[in-house]
C-alpha atoms as a PDB file:
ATOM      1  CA  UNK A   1      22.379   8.803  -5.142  1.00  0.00           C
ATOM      2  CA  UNK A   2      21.455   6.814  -8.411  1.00  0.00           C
ATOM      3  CA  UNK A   3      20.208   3.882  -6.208  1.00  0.00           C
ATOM      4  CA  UNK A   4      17.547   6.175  -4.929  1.00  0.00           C
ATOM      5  CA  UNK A   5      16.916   7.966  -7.976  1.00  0.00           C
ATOM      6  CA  UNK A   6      16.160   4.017  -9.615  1.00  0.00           C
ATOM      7  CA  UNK A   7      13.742   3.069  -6.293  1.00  0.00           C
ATOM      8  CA  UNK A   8      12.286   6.531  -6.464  1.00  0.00           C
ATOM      9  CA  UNK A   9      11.470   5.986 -10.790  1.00  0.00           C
ATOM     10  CA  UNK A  10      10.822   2.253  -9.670  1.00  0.00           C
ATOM     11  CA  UNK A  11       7.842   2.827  -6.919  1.00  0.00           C
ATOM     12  CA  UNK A  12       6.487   5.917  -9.305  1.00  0.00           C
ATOM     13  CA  UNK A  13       6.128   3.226 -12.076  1.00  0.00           C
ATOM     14  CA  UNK A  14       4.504   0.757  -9.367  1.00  0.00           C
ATOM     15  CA  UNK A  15       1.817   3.790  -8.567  1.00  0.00           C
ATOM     16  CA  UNK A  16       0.963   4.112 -12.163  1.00  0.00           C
ATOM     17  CA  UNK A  17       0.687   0.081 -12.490  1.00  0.00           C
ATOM     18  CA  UNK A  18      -1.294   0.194  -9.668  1.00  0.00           C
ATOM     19  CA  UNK A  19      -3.776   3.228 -10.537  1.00  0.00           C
ATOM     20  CA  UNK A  20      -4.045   1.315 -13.615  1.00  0.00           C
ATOM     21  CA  UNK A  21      -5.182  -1.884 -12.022  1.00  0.00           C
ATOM     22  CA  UNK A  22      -7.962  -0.324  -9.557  1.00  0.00           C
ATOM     23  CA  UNK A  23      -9.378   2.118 -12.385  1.00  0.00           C
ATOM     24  CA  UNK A  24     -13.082   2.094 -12.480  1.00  0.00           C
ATOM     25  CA  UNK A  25     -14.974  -0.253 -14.685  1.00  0.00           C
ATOM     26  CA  UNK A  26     -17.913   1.889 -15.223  1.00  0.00           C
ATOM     27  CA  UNK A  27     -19.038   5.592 -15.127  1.00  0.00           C
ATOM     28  CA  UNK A  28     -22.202   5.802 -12.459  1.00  0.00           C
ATOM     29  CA  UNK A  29     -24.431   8.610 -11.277  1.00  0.00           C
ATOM     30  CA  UNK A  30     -27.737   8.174  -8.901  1.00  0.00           C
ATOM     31  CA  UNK A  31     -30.810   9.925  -9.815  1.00  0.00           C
ATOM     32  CA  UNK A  32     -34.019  10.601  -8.141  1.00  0.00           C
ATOM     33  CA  UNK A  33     -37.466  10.059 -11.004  1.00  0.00           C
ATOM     34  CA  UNK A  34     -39.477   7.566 -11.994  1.00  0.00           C
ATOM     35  CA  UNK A  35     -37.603   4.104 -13.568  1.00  0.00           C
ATOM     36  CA  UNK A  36     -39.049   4.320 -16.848  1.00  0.00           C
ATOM     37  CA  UNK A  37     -38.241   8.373 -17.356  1.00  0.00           C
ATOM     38  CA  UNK A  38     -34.695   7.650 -16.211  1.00  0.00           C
ATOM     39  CA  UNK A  39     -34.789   5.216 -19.019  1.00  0.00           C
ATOM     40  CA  UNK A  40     -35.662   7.343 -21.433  1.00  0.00           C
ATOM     41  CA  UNK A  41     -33.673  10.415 -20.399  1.00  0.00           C
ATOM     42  CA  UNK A  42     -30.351   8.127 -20.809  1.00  0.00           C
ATOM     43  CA  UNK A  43     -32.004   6.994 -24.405  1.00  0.00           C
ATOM     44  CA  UNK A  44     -31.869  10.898 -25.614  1.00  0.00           C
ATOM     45  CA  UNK A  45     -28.616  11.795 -23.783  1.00  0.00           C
ATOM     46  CA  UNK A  46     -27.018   8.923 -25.841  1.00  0.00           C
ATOM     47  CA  UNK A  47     -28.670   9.924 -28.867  1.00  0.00           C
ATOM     48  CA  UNK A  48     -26.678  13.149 -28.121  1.00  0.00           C
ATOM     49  CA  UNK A  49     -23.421  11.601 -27.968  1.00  0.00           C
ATOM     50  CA  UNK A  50     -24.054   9.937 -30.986  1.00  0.00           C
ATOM     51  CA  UNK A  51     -25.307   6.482 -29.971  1.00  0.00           C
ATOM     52  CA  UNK A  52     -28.138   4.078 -30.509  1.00  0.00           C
ATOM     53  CA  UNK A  53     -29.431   1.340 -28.140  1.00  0.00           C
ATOM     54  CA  UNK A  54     -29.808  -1.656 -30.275  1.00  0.00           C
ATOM     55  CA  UNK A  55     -30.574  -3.995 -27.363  1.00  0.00           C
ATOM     56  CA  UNK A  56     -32.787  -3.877 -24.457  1.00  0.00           C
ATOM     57  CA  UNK A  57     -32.649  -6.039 -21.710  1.00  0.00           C
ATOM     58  CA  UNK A  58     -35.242  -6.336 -18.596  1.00  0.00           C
ATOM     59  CA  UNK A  59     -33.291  -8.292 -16.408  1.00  0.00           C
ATOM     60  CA  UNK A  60     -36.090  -8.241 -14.000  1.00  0.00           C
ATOM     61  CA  UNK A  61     -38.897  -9.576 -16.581  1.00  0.00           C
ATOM     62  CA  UNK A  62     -35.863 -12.468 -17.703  1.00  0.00           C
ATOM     63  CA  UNK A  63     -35.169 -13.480 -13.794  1.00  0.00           C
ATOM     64  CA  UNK A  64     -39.125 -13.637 -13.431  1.00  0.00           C
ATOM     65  CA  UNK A  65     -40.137 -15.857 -15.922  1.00  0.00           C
ATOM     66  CA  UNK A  66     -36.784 -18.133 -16.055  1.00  0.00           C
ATOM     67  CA  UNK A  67     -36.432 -18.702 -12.216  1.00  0.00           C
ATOM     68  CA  UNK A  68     -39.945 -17.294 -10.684  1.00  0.00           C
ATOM     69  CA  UNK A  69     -37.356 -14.919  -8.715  1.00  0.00           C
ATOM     70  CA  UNK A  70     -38.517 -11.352  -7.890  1.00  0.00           C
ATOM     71  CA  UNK A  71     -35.521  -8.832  -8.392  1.00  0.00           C
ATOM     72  CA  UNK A  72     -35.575  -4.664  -8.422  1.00  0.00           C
ATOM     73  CA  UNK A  73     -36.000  -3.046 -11.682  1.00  0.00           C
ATOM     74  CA  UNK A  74     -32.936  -3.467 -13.804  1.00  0.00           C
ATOM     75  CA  UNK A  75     -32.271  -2.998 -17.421  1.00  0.00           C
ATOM     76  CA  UNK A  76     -29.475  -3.264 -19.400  1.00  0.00           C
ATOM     77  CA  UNK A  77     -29.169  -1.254 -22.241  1.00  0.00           C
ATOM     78  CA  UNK A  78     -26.286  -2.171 -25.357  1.00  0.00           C
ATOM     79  CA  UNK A  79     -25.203   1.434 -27.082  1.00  0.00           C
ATOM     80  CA  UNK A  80     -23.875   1.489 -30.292  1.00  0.00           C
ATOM     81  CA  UNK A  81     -22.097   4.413 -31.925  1.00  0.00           C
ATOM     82  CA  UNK A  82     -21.602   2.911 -35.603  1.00  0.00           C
ATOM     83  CA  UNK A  83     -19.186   5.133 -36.694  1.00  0.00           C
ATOM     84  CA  UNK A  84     -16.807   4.313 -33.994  1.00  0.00           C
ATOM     85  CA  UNK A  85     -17.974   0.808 -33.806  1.00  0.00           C
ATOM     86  CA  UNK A  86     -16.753   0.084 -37.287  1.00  0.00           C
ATOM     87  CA  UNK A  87     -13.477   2.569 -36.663  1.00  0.00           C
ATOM     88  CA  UNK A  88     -13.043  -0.493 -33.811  1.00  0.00           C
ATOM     89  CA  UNK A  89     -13.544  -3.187 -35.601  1.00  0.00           C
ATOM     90  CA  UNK A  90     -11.206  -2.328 -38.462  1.00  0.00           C
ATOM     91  CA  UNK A  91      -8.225  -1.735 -35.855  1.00  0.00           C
ATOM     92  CA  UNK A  92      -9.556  -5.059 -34.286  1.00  0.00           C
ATOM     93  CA  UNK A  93     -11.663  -7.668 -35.706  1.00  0.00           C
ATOM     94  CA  UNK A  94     -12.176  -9.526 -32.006  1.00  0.00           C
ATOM     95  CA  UNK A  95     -13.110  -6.742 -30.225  1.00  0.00           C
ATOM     96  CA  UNK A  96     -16.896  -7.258 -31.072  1.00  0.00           C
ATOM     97  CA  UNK A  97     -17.064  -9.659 -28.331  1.00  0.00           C
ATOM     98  CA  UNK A  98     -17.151  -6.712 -26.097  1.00  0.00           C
ATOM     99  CA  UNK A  99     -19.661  -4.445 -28.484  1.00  0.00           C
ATOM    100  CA  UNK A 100     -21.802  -2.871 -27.611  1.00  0.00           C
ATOM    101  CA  UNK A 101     -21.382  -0.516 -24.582  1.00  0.00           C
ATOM    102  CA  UNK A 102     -23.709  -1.582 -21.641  1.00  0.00           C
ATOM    103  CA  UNK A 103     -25.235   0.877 -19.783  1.00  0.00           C
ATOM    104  CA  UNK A 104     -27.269  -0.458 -16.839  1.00  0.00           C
ATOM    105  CA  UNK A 105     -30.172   1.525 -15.149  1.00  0.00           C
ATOM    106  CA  UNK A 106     -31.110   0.131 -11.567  1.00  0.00           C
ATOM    107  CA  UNK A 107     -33.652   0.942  -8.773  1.00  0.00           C
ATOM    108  CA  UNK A 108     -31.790   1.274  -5.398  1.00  0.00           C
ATOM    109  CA  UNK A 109     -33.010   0.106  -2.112  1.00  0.00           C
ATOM    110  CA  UNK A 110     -33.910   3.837  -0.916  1.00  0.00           C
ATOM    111  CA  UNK A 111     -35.812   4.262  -4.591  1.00  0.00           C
ATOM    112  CA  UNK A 112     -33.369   6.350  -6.141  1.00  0.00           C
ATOM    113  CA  UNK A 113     -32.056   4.929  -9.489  1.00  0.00           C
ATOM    114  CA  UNK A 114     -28.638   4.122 -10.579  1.00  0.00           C
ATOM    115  CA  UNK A 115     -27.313   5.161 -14.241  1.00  0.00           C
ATOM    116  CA  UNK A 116     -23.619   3.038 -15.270  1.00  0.00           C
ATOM    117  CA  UNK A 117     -21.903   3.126 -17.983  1.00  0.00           C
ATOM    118  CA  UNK A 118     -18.943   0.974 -18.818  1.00  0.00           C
ATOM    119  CA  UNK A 119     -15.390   2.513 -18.917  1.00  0.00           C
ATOM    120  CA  UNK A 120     -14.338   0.795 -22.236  1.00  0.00           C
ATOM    121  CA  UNK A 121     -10.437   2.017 -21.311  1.00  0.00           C
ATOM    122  CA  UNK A 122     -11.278  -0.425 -18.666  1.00  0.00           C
ATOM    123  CA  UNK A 123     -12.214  -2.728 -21.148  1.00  0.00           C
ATOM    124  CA  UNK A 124      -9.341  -2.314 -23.853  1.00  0.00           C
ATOM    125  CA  UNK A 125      -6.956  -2.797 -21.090  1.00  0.00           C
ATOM    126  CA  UNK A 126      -6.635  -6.494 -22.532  1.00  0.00           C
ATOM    127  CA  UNK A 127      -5.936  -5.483 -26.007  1.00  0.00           C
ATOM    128  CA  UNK A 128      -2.289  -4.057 -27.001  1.00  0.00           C
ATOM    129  CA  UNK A 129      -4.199  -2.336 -29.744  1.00  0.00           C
ATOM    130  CA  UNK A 130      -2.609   1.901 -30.134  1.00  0.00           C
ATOM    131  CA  UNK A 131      -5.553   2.885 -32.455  1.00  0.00           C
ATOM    132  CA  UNK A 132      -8.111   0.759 -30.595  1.00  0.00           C
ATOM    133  CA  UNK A 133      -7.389   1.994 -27.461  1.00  0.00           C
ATOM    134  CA  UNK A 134      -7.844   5.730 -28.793  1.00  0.00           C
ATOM    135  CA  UNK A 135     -11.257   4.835 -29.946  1.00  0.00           C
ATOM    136  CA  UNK A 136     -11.671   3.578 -26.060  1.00  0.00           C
ATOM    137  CA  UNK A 137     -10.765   6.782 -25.128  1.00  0.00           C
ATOM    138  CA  UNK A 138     -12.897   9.183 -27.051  1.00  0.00           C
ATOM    139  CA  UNK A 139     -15.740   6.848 -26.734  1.00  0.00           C
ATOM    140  CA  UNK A 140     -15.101   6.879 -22.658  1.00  0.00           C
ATOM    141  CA  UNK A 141     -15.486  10.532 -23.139  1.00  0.00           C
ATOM    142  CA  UNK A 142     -18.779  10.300 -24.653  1.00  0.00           C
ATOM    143  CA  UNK A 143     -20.169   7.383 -22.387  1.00  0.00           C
ATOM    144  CA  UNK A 144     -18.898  10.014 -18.929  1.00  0.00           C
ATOM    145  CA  UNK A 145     -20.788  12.954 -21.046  1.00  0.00           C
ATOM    146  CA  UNK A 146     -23.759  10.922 -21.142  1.00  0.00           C
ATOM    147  CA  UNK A 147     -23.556  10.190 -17.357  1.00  0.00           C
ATOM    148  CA  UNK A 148     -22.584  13.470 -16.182  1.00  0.00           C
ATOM    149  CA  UNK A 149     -25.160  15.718 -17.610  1.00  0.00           C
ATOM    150  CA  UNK A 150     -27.653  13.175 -16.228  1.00  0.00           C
END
């Protein structure tokens, strides 16, 4: 009876392992609209949550005019919510190498455009940080706001 009580705890501890390993990296919704009013609806909802986009990145412009190749519109913008930003890098001085919070904005094939957002619990996995990985959480919570009302 307390060998199958141990494989029982065992394989539930091998399901959370696992659920843990195949979590989402990102937070994505498609929209229908024009590119550039996609891209500036996600600018105000993360103004909402509290964020600023401090870098902009037109992947399609860079892949132009570095390798004369012609790609679908794709931007990458970098989020920033200071207060948590510097609440992160107090509890870990490192973790600006993964600062800020990408969110991408894509045209699909069919014209419809893609909004992702990374899952920074996704992210923190790496770190054995308590507090940092709190300051994932809440700021997962505000990136999936950001997406879902979208």
């Amino acid at each position: 009876m307390i060998g199958l009580l141990l494989q029982a705890l065992q394989l539930m501890d091998t399901k959370r392992t696992y659920k843990k390993w195949i979590m989402k990296y990102y937070f994505a919704k498609t929209l229908s609209g024009e590119f550039e009013d996609v891209i500036k609806k996600v600018t105000h909802e993360l103004e909402n949550e509290g964020f600023g986009v401090l870098t902009e990145i037109d992947v399609t412009a860079t892949l132009k005019k570095k390798l004369n190749i012609d790609f679908k519109k794709y931007r990458i913008l970098g989020a920033c919510n200071a207060p948590f930003a510097h609440k992160a890098l107090k509890a870990e001085d490192k973790v600006g190498t993964m600062l800020p919070c990408n969110v991408i904005v894509q045209e699909l094939e069919n014209g419809e455009i893609e909004v992702a957002a990374v899952n920074p619990m996704a992210s923190m996995q790496a770190v054995k940080n308590k507090e940092l990985e709190n300051i994932a959480i809440e700021i997962g919570h505000k990136l999936k706001n950001v997406i879902d009302i979208l």
